[in-house]
C-alpha atoms as a PDB file:
ATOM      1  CA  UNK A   1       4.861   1.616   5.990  1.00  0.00           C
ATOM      2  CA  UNK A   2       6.404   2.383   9.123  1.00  0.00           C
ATOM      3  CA  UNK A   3       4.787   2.879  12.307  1.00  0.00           C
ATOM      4  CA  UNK A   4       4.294   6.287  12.282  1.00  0.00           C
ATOM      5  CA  UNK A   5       2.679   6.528   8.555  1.00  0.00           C
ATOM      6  CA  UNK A   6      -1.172   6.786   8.593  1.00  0.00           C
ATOM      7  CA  UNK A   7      -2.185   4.179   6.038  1.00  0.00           C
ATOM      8  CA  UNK A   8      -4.681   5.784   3.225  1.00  0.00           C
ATOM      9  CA  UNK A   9      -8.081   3.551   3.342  1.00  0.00           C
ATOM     10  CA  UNK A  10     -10.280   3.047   0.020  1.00  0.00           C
ATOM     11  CA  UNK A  11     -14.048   2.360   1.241  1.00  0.00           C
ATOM     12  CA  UNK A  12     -16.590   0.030  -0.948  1.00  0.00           C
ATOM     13  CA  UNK A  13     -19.645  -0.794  -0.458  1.00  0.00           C
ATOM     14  CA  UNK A  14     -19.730  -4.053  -2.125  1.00  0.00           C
ATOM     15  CA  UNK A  15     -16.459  -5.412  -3.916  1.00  0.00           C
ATOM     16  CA  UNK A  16     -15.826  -8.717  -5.600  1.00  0.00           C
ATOM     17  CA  UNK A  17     -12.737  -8.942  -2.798  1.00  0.00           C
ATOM     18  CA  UNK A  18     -10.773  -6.523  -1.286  1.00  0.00           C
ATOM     19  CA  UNK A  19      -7.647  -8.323  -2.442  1.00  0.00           C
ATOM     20  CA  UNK A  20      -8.591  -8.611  -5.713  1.00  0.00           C
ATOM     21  CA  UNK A  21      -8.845  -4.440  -5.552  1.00  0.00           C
ATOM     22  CA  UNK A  22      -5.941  -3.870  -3.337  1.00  0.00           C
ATOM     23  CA  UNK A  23      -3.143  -5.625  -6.658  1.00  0.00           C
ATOM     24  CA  UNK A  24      -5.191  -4.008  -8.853  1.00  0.00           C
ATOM     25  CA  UNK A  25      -4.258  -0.627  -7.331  1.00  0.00           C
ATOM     26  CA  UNK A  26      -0.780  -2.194  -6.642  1.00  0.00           C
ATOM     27  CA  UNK A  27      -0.450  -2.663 -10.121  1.00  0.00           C
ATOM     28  CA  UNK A  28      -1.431   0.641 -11.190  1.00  0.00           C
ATOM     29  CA  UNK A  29       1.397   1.817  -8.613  1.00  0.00           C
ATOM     30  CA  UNK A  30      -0.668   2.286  -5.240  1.00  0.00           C
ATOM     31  CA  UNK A  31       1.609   3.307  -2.390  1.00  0.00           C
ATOM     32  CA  UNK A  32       2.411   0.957   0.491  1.00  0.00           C
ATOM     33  CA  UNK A  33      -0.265   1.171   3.509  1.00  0.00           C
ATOM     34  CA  UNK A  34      -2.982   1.358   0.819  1.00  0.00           C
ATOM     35  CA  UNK A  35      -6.313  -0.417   2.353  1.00  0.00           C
ATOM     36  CA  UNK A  36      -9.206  -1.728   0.838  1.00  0.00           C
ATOM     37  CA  UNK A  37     -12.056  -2.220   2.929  1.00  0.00           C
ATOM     38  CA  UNK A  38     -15.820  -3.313   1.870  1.00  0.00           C
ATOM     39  CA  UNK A  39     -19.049  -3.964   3.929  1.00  0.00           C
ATOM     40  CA  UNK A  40     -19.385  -7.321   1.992  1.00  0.00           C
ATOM     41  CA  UNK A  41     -17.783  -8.966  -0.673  1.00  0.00           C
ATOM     42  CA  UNK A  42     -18.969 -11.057  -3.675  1.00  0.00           C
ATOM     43  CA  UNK A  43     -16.232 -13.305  -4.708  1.00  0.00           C
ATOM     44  CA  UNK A  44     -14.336 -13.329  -1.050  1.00  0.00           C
ATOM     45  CA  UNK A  45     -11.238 -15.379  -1.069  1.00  0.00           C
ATOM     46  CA  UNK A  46      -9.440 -17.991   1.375  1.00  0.00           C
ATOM     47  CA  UNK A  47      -6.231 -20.386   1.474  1.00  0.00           C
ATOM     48  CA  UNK A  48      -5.871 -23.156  -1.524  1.00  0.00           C
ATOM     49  CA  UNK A  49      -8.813 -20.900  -3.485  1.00  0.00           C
ATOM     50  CA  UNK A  50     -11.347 -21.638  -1.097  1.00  0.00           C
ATOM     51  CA  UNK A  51     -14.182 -18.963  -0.862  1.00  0.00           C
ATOM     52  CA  UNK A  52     -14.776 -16.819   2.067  1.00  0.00           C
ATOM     53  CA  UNK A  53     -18.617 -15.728   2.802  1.00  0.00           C
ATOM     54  CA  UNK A  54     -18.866 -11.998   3.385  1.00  0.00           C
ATOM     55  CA  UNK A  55     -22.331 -11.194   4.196  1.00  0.00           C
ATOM     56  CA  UNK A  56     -22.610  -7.365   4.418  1.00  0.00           C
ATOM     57  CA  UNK A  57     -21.593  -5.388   7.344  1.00  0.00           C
ATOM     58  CA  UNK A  58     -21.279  -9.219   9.206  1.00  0.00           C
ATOM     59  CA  UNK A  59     -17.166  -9.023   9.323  1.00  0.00           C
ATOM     60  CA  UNK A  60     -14.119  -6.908   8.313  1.00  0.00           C
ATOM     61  CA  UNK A  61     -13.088  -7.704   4.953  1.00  0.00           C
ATOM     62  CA  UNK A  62      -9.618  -5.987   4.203  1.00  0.00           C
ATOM     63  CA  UNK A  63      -6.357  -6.107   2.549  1.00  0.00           C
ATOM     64  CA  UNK A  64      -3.278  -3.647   2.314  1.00  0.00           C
ATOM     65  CA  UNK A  65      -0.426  -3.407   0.094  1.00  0.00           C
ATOM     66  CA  UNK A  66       2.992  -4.135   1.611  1.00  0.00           C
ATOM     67  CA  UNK A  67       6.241  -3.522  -0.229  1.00  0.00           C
ATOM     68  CA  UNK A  68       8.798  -5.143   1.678  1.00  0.00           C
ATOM     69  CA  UNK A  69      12.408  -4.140   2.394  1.00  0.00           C
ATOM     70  CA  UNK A  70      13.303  -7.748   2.764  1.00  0.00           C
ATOM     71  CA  UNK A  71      14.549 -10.663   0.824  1.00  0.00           C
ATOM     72  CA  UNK A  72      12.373 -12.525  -1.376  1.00  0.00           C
ATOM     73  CA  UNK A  73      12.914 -15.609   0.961  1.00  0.00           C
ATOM     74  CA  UNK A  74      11.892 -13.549   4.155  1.00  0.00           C
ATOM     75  CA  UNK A  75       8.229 -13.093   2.783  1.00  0.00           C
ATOM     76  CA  UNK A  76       6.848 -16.157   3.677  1.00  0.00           C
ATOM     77  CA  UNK A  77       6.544 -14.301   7.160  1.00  0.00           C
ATOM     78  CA  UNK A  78       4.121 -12.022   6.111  1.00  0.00           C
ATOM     79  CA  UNK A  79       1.640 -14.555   6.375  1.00  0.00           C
ATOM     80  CA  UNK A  80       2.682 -14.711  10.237  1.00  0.00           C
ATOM     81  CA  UNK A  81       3.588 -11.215  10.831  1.00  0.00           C
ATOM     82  CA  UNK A  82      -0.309 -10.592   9.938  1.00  0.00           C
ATOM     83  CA  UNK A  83      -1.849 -13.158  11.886  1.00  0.00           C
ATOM     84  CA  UNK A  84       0.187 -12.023  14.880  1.00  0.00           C
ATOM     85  CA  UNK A  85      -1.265  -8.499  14.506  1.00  0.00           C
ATOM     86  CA  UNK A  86      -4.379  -9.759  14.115  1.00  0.00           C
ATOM     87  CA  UNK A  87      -4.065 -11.675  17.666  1.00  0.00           C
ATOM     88  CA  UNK A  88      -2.923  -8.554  18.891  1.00  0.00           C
ATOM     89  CA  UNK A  89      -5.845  -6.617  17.931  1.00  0.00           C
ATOM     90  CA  UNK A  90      -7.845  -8.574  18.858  1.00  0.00           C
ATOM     91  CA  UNK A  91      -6.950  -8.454  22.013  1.00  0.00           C
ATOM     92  CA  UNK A  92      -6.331  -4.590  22.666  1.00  0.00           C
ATOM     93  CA  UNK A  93      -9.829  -3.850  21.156  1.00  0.00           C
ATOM     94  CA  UNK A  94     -12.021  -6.979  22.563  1.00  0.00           C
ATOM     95  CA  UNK A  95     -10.017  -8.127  25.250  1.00  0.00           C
ATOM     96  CA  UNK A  96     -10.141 -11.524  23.263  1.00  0.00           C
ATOM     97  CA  UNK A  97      -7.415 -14.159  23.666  1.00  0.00           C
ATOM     98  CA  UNK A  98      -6.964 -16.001  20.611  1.00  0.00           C
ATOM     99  CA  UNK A  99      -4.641 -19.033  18.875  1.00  0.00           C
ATOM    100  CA  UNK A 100      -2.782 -19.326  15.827  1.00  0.00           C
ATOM    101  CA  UNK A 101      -3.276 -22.258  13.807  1.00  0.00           C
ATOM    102  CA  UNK A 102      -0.414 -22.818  10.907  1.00  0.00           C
ATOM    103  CA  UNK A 103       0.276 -20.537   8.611  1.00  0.00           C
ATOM    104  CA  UNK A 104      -2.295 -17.991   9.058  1.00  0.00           C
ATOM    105  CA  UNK A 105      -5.637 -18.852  10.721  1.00  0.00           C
ATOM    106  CA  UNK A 106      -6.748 -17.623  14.279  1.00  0.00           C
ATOM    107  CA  UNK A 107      -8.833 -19.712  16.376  1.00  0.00           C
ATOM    108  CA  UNK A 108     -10.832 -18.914  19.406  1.00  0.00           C
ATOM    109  CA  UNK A 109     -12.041 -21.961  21.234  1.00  0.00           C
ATOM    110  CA  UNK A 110     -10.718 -24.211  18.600  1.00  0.00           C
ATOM    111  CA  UNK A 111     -13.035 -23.039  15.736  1.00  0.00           C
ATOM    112  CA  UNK A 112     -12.039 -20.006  13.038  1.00  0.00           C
ATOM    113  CA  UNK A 113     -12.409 -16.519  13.461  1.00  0.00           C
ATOM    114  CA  UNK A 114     -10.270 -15.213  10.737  1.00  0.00           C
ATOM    115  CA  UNK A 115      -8.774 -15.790   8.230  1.00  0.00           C
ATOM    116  CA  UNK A 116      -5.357 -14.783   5.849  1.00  0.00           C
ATOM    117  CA  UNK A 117      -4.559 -14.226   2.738  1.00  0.00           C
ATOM    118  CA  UNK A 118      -0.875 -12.585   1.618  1.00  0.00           C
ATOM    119  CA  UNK A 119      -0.591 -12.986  -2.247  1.00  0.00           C
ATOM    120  CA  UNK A 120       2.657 -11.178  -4.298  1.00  0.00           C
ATOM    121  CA  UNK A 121       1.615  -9.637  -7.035  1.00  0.00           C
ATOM    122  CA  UNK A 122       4.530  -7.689  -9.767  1.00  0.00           C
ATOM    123  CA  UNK A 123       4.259  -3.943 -10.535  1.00  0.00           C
ATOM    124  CA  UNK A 124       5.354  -1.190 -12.467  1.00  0.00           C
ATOM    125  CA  UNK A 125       7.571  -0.550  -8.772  1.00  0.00           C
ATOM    126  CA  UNK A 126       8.775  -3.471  -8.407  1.00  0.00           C
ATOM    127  CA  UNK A 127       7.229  -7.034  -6.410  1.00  0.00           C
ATOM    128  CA  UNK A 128       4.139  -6.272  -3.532  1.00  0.00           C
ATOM    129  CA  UNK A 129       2.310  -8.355  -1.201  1.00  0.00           C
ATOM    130  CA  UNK A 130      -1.271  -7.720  -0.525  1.00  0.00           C
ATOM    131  CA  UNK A 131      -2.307  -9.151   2.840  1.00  0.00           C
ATOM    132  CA  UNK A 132      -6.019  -9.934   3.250  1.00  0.00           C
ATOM    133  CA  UNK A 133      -7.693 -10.497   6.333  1.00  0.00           C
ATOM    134  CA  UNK A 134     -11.212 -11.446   7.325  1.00  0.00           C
ATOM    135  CA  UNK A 135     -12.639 -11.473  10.844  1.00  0.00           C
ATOM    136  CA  UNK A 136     -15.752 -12.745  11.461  1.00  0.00           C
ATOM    137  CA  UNK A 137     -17.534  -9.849  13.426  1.00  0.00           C
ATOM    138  CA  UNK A 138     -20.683 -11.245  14.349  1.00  0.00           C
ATOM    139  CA  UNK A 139     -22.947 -14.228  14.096  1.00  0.00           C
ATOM    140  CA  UNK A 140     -24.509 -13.138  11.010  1.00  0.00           C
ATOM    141  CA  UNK A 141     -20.903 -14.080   9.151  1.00  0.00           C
ATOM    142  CA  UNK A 142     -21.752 -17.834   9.697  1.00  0.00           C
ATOM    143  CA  UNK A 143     -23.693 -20.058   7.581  1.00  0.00           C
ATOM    144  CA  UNK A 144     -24.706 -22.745   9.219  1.00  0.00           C
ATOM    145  CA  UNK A 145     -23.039 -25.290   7.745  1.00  0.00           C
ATOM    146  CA  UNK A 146     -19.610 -23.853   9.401  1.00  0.00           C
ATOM    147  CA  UNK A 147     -21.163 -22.663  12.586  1.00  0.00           C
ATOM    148  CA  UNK A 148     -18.897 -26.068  13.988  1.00  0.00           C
ATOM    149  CA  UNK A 149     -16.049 -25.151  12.814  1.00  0.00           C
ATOM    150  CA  UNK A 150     -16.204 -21.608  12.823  1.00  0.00           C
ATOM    151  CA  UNK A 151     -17.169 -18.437  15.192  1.00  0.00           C
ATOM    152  CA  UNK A 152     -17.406 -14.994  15.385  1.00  0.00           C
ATOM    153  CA  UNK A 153     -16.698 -11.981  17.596  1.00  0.00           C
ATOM    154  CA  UNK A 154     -19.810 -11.527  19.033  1.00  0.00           C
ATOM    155  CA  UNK A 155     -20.348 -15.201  19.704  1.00  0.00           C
ATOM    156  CA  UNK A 156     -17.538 -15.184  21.987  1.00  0.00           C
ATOM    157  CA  UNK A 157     -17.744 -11.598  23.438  1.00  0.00           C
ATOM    158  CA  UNK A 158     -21.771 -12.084  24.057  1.00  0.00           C
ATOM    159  CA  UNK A 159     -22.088  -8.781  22.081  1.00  0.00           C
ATOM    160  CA  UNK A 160     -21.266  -6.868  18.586  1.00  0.00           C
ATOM    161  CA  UNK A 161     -17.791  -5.781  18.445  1.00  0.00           C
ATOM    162  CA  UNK A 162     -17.116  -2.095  17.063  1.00  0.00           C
ATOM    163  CA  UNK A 163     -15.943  -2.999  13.486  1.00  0.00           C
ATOM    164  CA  UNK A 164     -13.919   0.244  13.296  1.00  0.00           C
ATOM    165  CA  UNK A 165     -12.286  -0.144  16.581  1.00  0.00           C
ATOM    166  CA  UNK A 166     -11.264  -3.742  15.630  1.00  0.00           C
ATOM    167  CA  UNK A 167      -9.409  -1.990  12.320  1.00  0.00           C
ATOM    168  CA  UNK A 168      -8.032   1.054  13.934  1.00  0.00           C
ATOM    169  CA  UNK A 169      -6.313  -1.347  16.774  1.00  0.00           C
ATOM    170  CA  UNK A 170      -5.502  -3.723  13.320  1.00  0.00           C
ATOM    171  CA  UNK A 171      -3.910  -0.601  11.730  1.00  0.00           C
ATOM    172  CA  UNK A 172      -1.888   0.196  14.553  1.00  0.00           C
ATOM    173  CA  UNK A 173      -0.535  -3.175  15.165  1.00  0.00           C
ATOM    174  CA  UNK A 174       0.428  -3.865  11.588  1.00  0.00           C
ATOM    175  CA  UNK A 175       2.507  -1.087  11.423  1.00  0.00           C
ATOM    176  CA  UNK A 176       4.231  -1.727  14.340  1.00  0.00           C
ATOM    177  CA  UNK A 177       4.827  -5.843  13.305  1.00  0.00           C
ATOM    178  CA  UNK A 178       5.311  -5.127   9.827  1.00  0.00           C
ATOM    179  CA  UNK A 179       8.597  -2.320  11.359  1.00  0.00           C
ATOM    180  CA  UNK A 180       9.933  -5.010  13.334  1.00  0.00           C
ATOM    181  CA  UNK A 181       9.794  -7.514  11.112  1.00  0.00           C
ATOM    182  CA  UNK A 182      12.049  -5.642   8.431  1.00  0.00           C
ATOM    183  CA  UNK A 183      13.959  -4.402  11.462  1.00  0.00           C
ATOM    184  CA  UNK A 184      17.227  -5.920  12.189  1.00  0.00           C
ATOM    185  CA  UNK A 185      17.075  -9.604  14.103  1.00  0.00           C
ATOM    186  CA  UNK A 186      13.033  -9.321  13.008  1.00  0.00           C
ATOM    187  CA  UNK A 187      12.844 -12.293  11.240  1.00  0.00           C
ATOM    188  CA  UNK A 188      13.665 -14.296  14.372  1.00  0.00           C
ATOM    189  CA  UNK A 189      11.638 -11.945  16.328  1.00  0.00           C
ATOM    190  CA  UNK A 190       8.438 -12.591  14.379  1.00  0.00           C
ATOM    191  CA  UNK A 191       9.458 -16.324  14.401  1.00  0.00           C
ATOM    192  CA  UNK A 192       9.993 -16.194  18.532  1.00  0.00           C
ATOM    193  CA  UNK A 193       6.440 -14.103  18.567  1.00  0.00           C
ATOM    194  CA  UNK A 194       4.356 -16.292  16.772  1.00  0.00           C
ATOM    195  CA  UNK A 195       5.878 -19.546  18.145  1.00  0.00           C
ATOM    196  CA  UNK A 196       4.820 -18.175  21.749  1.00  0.00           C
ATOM    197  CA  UNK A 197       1.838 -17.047  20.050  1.00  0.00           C
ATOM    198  CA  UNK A 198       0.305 -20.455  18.809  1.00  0.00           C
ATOM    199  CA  UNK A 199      -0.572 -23.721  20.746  1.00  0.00           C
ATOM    200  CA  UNK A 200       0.569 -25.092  17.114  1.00  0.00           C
ATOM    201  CA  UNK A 201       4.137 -24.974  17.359  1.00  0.00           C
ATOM    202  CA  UNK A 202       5.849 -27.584  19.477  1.00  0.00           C
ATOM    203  CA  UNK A 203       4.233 -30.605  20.723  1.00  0.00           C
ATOM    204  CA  UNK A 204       1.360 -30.981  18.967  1.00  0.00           C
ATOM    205  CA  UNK A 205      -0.341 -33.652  17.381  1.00  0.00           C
ATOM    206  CA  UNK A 206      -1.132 -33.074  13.627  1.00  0.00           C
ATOM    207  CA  UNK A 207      -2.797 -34.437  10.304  1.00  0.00           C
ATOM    208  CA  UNK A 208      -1.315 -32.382   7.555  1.00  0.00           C
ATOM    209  CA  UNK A 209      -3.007 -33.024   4.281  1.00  0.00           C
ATOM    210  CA  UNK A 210      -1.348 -32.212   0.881  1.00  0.00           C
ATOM    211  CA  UNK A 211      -2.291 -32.450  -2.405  1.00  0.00           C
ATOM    212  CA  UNK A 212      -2.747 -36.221  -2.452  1.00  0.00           C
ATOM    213  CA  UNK A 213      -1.417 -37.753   0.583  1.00  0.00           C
ATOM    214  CA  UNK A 214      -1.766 -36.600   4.519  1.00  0.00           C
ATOM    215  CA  UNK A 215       0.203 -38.003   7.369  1.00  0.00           C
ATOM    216  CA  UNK A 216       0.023 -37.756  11.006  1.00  0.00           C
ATOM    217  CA  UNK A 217       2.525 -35.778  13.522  1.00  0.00           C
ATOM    218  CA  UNK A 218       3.989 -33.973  16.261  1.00  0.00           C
ATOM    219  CA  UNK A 219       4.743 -30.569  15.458  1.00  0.00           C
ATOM    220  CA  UNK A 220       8.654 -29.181  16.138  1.00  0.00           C
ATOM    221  CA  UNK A 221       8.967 -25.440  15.741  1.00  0.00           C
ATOM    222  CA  UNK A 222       9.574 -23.513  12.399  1.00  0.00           C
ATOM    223  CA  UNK A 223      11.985 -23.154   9.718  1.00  0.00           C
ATOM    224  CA  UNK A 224      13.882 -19.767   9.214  1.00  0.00           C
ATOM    225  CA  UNK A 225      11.177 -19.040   6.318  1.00  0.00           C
ATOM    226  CA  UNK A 226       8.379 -20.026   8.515  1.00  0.00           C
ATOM    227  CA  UNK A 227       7.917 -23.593   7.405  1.00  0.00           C
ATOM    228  CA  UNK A 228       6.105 -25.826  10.201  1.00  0.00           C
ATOM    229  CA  UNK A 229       8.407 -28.880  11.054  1.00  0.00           C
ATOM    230  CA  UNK A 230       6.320 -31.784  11.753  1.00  0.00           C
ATOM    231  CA  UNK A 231       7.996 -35.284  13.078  1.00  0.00           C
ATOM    232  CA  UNK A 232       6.433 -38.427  11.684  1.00  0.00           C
ATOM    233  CA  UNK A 233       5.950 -42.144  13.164  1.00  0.00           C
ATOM    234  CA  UNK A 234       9.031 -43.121  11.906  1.00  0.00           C
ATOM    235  CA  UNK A 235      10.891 -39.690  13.803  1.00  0.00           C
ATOM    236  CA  UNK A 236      11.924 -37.849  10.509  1.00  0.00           C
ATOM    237  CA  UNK A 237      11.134 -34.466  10.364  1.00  0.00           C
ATOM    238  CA  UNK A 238       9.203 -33.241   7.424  1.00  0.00           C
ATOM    239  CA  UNK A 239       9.172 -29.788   6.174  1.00  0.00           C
ATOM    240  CA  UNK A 240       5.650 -28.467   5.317  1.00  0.00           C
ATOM    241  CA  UNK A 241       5.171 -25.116   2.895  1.00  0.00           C
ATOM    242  CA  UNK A 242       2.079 -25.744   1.767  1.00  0.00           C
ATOM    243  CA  UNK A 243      -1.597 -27.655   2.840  1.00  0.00           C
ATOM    244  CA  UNK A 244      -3.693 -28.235   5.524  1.00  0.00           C
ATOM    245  CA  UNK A 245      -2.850 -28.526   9.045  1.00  0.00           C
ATOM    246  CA  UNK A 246      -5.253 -29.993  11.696  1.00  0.00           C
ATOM    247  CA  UNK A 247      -4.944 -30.591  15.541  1.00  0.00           C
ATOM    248  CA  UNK A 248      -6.000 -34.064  16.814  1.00  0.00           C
ATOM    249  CA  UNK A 249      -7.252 -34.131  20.295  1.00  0.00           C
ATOM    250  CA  UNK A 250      -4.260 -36.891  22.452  1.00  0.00           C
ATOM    251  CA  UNK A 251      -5.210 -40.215  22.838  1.00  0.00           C
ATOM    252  CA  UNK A 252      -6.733 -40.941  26.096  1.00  0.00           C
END
């Protein structure tokens, strides 16, 4: 998809989850810059199979199909590429500044606004990656057992956003990331980006929870595949793919 190609959007009403929809039209050979987009989702997805509540009309629930020209072992940047056009839309449609949390979460005042998913998925053309992404729009996508940890649009913004001005900006934004990106140099572009992008990068003290053990850090940049490096008490650097990574607020 490059920046000039006008994506082709499927509408639904209702849809178990858009990603779910967007590899099944992958698999039955759907073009790159195919969207799904529903007003509310029954089976919504997150991170580590975690569900995602998508009350009708209350956020943007969407996915696309991406078939890279890059390396298998460039791909783990999709997840980034994404939540830097999300930041980016964010901000040319709402005028909202917002923060990255590692891999693929973005934060406004320290609680979630959105969410991403990128899942590969093999075809009759060949490997795609759907990349799913849900913004909480307005209050309404809360329940209240989140409302700490999470937030909305419309929370922060004191009104309801313009759903289809928040995915026309998204579009845009994609395109233009996803060109750079399989551009020449735009790995370390997207790296660069997204490291000036997030308060999570350098510096910052961490508990990153795996499987069955979690430790505590200071966080050191990013691998070349987008891996967050993350110095321990003892000052080795561990490399983390995979889990949970929370900020803790500095002693004192």
């Amino acid at each position: 998809m490059s920046a000039k190609l006008p994506p082709t959007i499927l509408r639904f009403d209702s849809i178990d989850s858009t990603n779910l929809e967007a590899m099944r039209q992958a698999r039955a050979g759907a073009s790159e810059g195919l969207c799904v987009v529903a007003r509310k989702q029954t089976s919504g997805r997150g991170r580590l199979d975690r569900s995602w509540h998508s009350q009708k009309d209350a956020g943007l629930y969407f996915s696309i199909v991406l078939r890279p020209a890059l390396e298998m072992n460039f791909w783990p940047l999709l997840p980034l590429m994404s939540a830097l056009a999300v930041s980016d839309a964010l901000m040319k449609s709402c005028g909202l500044s917002t923060d990255i949390k590692w891999p693929n979460d973005i934060l406004a005042n320290d609680r979630k606004l959105c969410g991403i998913l990128v899942e590969t998925v093999e075809t009759v053309n060949g490997s795609a990656a759907i990349a799913g992404i849900g913004i909480n729009l307005t209050s309404a996508s809360l329940p209240n057992h989140l409302r700490s940890q999470a937030t909305s649009i419309e929370e922060i913004i004191g009104r309801k956003p313009n759903g289809e001005e928040v995915l026309t900006e998204l579009l845009n934004v994609i395109a233009e990331r996803y060109e750079v990106l399989q551009s020449a140099g735009g790995a370390e572009h997207t790296l660069r980006e997204w490291c000036a992008h997030s308060s999570f990068a350098f510096d910052r003290q961490v508990r990153v929870s795996l499987n069955d053990d979690s430790f505590v850090g200071i966080t050191r940049g990013l691998e070349s595949d987008g891996a967050l490096r993350v110095e321990s008490a003892d000052g080795r650097i561990k490399i983390v793919r995979a889990g949970d990574v929370t900020a803790l607020r500095p002693l004192g």
